[in-house]
Protein backbone atom coordinates (compact mmCIF):
# COMPACT_ATOMS: atom_id res chain seq x y z
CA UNK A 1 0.00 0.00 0.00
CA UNK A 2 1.34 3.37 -0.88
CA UNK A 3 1.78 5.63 1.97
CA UNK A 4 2.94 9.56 1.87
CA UNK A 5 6.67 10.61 2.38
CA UNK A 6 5.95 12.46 5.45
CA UNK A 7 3.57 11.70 8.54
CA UNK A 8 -0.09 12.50 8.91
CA UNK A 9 0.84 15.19 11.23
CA UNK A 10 2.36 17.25 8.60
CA UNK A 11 -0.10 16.24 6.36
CA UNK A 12 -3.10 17.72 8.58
CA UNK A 13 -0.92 21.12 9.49
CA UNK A 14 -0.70 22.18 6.13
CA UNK A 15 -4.35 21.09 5.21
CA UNK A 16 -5.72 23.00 8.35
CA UNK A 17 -3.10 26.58 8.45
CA UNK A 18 -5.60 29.10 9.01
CA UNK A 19 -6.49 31.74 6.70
CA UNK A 20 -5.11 29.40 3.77
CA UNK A 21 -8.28 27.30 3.23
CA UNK A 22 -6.28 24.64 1.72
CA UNK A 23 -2.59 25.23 2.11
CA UNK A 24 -1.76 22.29 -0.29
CA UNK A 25 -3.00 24.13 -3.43
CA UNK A 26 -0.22 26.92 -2.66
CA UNK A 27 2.64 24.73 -1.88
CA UNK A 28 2.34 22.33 -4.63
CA UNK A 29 1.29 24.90 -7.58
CA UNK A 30 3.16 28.18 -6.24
CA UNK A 31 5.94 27.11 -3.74
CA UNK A 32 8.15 28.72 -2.72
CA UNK A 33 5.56 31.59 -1.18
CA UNK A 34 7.04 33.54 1.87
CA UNK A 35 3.36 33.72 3.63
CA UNK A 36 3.26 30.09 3.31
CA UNK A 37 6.87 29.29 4.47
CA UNK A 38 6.12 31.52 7.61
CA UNK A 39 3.05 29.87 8.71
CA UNK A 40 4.72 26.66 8.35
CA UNK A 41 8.05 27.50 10.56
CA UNK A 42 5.30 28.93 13.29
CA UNK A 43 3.58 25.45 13.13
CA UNK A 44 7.35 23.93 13.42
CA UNK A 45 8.30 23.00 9.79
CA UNK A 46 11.61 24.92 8.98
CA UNK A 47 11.99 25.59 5.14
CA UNK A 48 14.32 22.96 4.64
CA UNK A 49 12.07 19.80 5.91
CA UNK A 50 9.24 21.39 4.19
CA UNK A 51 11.09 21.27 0.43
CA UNK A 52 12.59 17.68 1.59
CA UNK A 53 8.55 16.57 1.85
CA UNK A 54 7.42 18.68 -1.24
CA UNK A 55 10.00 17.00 -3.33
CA UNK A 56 9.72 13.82 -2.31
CA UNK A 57 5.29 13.84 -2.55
CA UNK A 58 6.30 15.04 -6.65
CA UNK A 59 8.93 12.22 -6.90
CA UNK A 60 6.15 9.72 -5.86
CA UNK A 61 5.39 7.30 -8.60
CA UNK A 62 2.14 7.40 -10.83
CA UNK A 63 0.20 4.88 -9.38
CA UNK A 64 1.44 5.45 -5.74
CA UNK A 65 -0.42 9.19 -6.52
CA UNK A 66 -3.45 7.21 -7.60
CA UNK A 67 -3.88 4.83 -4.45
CA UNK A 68 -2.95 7.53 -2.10
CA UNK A 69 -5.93 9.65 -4.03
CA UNK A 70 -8.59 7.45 -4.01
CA UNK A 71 -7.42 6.93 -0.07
CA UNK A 72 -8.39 10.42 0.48
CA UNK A 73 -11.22 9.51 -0.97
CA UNK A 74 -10.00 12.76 -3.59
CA UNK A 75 -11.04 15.69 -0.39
CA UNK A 76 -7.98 17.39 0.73
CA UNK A 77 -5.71 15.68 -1.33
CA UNK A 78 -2.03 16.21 -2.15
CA UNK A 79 -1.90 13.45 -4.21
CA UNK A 80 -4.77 14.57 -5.94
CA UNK A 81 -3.05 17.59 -6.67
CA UNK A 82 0.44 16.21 -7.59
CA UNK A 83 -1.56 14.45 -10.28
CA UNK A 84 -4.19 17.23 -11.49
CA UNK A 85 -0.33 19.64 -12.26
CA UNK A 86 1.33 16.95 -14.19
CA UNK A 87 1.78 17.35 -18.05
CA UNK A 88 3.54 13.74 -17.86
CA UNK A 89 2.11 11.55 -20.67
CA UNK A 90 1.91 8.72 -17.78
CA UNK A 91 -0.62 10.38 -16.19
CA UNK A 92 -3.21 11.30 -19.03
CA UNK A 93 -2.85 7.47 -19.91
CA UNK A 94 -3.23 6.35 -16.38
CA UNK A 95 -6.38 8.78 -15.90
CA UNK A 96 -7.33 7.72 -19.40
CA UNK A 97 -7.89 4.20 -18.30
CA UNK A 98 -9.34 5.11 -14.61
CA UNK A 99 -12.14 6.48 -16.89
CA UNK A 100 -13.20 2.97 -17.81
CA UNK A 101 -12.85 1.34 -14.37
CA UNK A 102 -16.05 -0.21 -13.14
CA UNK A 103 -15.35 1.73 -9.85
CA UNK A 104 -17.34 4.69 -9.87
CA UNK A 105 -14.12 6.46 -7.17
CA UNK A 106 -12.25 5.25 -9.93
CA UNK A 107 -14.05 6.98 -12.74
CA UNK A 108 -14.19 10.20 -11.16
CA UNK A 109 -10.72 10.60 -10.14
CA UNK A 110 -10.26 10.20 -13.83
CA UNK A 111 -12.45 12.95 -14.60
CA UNK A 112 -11.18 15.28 -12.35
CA UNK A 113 -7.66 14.64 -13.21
CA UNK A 114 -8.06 15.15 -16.86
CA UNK A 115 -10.11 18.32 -16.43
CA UNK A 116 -6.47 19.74 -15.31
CA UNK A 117 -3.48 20.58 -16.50
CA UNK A 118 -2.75 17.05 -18.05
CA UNK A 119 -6.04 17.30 -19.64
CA UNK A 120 -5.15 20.97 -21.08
CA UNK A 121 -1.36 19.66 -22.55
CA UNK A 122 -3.37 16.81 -24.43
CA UNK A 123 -6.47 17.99 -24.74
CA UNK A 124 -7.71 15.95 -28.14
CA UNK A 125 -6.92 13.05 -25.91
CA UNK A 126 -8.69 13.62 -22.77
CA UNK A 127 -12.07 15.15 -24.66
CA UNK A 128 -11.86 11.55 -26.04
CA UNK A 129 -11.70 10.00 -22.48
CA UNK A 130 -14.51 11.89 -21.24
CA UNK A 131 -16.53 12.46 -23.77
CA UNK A 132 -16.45 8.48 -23.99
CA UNK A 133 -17.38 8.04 -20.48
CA UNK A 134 -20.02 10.86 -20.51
CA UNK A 135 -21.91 8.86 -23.21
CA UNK A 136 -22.44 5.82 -20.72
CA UNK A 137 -21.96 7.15 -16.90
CA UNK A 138 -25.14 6.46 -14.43
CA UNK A 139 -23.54 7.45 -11.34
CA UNK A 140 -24.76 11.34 -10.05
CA UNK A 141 -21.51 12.00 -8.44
CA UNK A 142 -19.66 11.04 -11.21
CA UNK A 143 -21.53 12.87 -14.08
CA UNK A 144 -20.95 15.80 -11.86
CA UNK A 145 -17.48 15.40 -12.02
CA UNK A 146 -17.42 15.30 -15.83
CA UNK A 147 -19.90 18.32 -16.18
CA UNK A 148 -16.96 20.35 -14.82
CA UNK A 149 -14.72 18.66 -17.02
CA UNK A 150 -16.45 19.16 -19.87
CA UNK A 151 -16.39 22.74 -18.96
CA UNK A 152 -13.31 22.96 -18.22
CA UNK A 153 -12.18 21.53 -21.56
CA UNK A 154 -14.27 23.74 -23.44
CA UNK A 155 -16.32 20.77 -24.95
CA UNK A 156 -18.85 22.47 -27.18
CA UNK A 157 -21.41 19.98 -27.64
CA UNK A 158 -21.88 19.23 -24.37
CA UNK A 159 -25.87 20.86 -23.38
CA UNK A 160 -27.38 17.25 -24.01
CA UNK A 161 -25.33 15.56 -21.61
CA UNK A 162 -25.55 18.95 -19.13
CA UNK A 163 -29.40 18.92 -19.49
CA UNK A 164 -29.26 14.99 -18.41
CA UNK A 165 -27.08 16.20 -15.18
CA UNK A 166 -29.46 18.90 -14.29
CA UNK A 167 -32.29 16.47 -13.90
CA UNK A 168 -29.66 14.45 -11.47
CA UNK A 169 -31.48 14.03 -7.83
CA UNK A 170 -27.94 15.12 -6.54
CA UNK A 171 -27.43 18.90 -5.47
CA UNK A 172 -23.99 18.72 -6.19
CA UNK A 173 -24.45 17.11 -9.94
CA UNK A 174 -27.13 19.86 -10.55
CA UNK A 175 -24.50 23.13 -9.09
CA UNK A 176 -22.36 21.40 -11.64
CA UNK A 177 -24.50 21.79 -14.83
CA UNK A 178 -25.34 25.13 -13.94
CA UNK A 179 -21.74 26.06 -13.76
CA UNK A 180 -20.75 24.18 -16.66
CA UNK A 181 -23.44 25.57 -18.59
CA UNK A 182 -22.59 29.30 -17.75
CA UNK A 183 -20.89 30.83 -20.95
CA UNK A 184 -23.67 28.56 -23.04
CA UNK A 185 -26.02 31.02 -25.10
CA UNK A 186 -28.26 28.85 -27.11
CA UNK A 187 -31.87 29.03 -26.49
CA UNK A 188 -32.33 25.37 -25.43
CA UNK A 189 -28.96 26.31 -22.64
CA UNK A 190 -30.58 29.25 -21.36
CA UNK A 191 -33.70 27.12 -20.53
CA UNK A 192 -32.06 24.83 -18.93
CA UNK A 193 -30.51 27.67 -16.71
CA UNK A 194 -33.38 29.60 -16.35
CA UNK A 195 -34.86 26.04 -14.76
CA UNK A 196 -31.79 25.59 -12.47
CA UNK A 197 -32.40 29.03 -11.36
CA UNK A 198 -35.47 27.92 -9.46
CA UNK A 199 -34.17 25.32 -7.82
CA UNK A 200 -34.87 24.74 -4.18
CA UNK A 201 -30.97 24.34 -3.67
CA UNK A 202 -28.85 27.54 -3.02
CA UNK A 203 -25.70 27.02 -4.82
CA UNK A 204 -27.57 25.59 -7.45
CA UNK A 205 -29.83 28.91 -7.96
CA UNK A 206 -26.58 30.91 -7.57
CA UNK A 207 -24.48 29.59 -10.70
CA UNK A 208 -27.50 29.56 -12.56
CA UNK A 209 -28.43 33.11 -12.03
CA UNK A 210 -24.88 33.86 -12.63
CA UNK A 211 -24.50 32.12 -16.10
CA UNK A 212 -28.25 33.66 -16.90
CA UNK A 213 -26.31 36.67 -18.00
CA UNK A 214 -22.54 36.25 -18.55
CA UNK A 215 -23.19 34.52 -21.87
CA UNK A 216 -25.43 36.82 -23.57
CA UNK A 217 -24.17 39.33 -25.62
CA UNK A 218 -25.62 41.44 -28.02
CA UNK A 219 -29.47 41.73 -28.71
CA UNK A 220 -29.38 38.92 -26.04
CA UNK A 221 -29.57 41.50 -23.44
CA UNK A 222 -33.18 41.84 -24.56
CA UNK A 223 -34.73 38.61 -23.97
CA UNK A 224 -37.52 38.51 -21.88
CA UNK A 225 -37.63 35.59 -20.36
CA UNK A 226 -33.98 36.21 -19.16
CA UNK A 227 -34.90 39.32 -17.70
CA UNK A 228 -38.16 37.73 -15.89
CA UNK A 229 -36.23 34.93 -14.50
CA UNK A 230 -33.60 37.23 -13.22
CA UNK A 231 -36.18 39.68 -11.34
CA UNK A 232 -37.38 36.35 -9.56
CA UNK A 233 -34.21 35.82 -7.51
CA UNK A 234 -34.38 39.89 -7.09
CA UNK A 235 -35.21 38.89 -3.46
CA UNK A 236 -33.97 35.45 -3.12
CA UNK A 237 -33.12 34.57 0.50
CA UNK A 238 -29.16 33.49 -0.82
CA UNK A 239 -27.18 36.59 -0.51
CA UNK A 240 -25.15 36.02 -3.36
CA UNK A 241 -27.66 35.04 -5.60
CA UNK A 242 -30.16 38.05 -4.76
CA UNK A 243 -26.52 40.56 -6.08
CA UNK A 244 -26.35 37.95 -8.97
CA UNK A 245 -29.78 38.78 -9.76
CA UNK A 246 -29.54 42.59 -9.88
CA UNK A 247 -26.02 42.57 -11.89
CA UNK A 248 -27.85 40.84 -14.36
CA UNK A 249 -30.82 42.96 -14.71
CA UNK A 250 -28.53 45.61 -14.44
CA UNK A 251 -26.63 44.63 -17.58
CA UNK A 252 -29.50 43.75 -19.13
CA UNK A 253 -30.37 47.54 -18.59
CA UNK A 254 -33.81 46.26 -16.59
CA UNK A 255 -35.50 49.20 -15.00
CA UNK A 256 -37.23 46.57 -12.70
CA UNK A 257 -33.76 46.95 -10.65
CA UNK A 258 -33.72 50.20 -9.96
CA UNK A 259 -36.00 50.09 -6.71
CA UNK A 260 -34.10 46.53 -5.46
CA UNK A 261 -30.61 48.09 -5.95
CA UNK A 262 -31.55 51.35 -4.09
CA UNK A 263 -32.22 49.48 -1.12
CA UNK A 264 -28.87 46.94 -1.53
CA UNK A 265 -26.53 50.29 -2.05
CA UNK A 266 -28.43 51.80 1.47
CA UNK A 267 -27.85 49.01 3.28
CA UNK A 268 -26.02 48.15 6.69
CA UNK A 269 -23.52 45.82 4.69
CA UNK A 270 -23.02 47.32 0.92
CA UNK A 271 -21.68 43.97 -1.52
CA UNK A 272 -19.20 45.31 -4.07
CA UNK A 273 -21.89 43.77 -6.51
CA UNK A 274 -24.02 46.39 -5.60
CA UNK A 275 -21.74 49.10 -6.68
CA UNK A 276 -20.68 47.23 -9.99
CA UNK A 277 -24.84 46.67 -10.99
CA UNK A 278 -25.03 50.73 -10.21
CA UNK A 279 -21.93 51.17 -12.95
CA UNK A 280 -23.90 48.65 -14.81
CA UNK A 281 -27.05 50.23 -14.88
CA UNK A 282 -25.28 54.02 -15.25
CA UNK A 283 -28.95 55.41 -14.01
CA UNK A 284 -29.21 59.05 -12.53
CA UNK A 285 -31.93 57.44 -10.44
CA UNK A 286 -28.76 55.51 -8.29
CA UNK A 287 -26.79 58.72 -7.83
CA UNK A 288 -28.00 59.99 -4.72
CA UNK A 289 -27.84 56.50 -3.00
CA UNK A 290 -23.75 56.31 -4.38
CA UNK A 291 -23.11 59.79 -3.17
CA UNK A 292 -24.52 59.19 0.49
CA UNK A 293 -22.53 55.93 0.17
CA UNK A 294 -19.23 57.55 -0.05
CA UNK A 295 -19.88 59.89 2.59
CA UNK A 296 -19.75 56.61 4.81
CA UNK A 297 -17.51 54.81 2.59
CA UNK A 298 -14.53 52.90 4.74
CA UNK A 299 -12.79 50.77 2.30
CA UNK A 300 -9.86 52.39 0.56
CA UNK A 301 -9.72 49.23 -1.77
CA UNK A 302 -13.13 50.18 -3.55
CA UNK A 303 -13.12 53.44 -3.42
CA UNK A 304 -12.01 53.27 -7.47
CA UNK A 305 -15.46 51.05 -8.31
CA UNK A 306 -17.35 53.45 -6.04
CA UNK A 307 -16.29 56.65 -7.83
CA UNK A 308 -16.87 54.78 -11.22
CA UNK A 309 -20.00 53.55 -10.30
CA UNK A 310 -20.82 57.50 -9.35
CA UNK A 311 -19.57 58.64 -12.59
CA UNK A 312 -21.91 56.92 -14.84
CA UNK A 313 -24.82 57.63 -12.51
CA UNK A 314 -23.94 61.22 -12.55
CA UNK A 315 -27.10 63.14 -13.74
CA UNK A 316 -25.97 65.35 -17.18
CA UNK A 317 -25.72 68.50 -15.26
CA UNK A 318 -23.09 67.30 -12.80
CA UNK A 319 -20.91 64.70 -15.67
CA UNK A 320 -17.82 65.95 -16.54
């Protein structure tokens, strides 16, 4: 059994360094990174023993990567992640044929290692893989996997297969179609996202609402039944889908947002998303709310967004 070049003490430190979500992603893609290299002496890791276990996790063999993975059970996984920044023509062939396991753990850690960076050096070859596997997969958790994928490899006829996965019974599989189907403009994609956009789950509603809008362009803008199903999540109870709501109907130049985003940009807690929907929107009606805004305004990060957003509000008589 394959077993990691360090102990599981080590192992959990890095996975658990506050403020760093997971540390792993930084020390395997970006290393060396000062932050990082502090917070690891603190925990008792000089730099030294830290680039001894770094260098000896990327000298582990292919398939020692791949039972260490699926061990994780791919959360949290530096194996994972060894595997998902490899261009080495081992691993596309060694994800390749994880596609066609009968093991559905199998399968997916597959998928989600040809979605990467393997995936993006030989792309021809993994679109094959999972375009192969998407034709025939029955597991939720694993179509879910290869709705990202498919994304990810910028598969373009992929909205049959994505309308299959967001009739999936699995929240997860369903927050992956919507994302997947995000920059998807057709009229049969946007009905599938204006479908997801209703659904009872919250990240599900929130990637839909978000793709509603980022793939129109044009006389898109104009679509009704965009705008309508945009205005329904105007007060949905998910924060981040209520702002993803009114920067869509502000793009889409909806005077139905006018009232909603008055009362977001004079609240107690104002979302940058608020400002950037006022910019959006560039109505004189949002002006007096911006300029009361900045009287208050603390952060010296956003105070460029703010004084844009202010600018194209600006009634005639006061632009410049």
């Amino acid at each position: 059994m394959a077993s990691y070049p360090f102990d599981d003490q080590f192992k959990t430190t890095v996975s658990n360094l506050p403020e760093w979500g997971n540390a792993w992603d930084i020390l395997i893609y970006y290393w060396p990174q000062k932050q990082l290299s502090d917070d690891l002496l603190a925990a008792g890791y000089p730099i030294d023993v830290v680039e001894a276990h770094l260098k000896a996790l990327l000298a582990l063999p292919v398939d020692d990567l791949v039972q260490l993975a699926l061990a994780d059970q791919l959360e949290d996984s530096p194996a994972l992640l060894v595997l998902q920044c490899s261009t080495s023509r081992d691993v596309l062939a060694k994800a390749s044929a994880l596609c066609e396991s009968s093991v559905a753990n199998e399968r997916a850690l597959g998928v989600v290692v040809l979605m990467r960076k393997v995936g993006q050096t030989y792309r021809e070859e993994a679109v094959q893989a999972v375009t192969r596997l998407a034709a025939i997969e029955r597991d939720d958790a694993v179509i879910g996997d290869l709705a990202y994928a498919l994304c990810h490899l910028e598969v373009d006829n992929r909205l049959s297969f994505l309308q299959r996965a967001a009739g999936c019974s699995d929240p997860a599989t369903r927050t992956a179609a919507a994302y997947s189907l995000s920059d998807l403009s057709d009229d049969e994609a946007i009905a599938c996202k204006i479908a997801l956009s209703r659904d009872p789950v919250d990240n599900v509603r929130n990637w839909a609402t978000f793709g509603l809008y980022l793939g129109l362009e044009g006389d898109q803008y104009k679509r009704q039944d965009v705008r309508d199903a945009l205005y329904e999540r105007v007060n949905d109870p998910h924060e981040e889908t209520h702002y993803e709501a009114l920067e869509g109907l502000a793009r889409c130049k909806d005077s139905r947002v006018i009232e909603p985003l008055i009362a977001a940009l004079e609240s107690e807690a104002v979302w940058l998303m608020a400002i950037d929907s006022a910019k959006e929107m560039a109505d004189p009606a949002l002006y007096p709310s911006l300029i009361a805004l900045k009287e208050c305004w603390t952060d010296s990060n956003d105070i460029d967004s703010l004084d844009r957003a202010i600018a194209s509000c600006a009634p005639p008589s006061r632009s410049m």
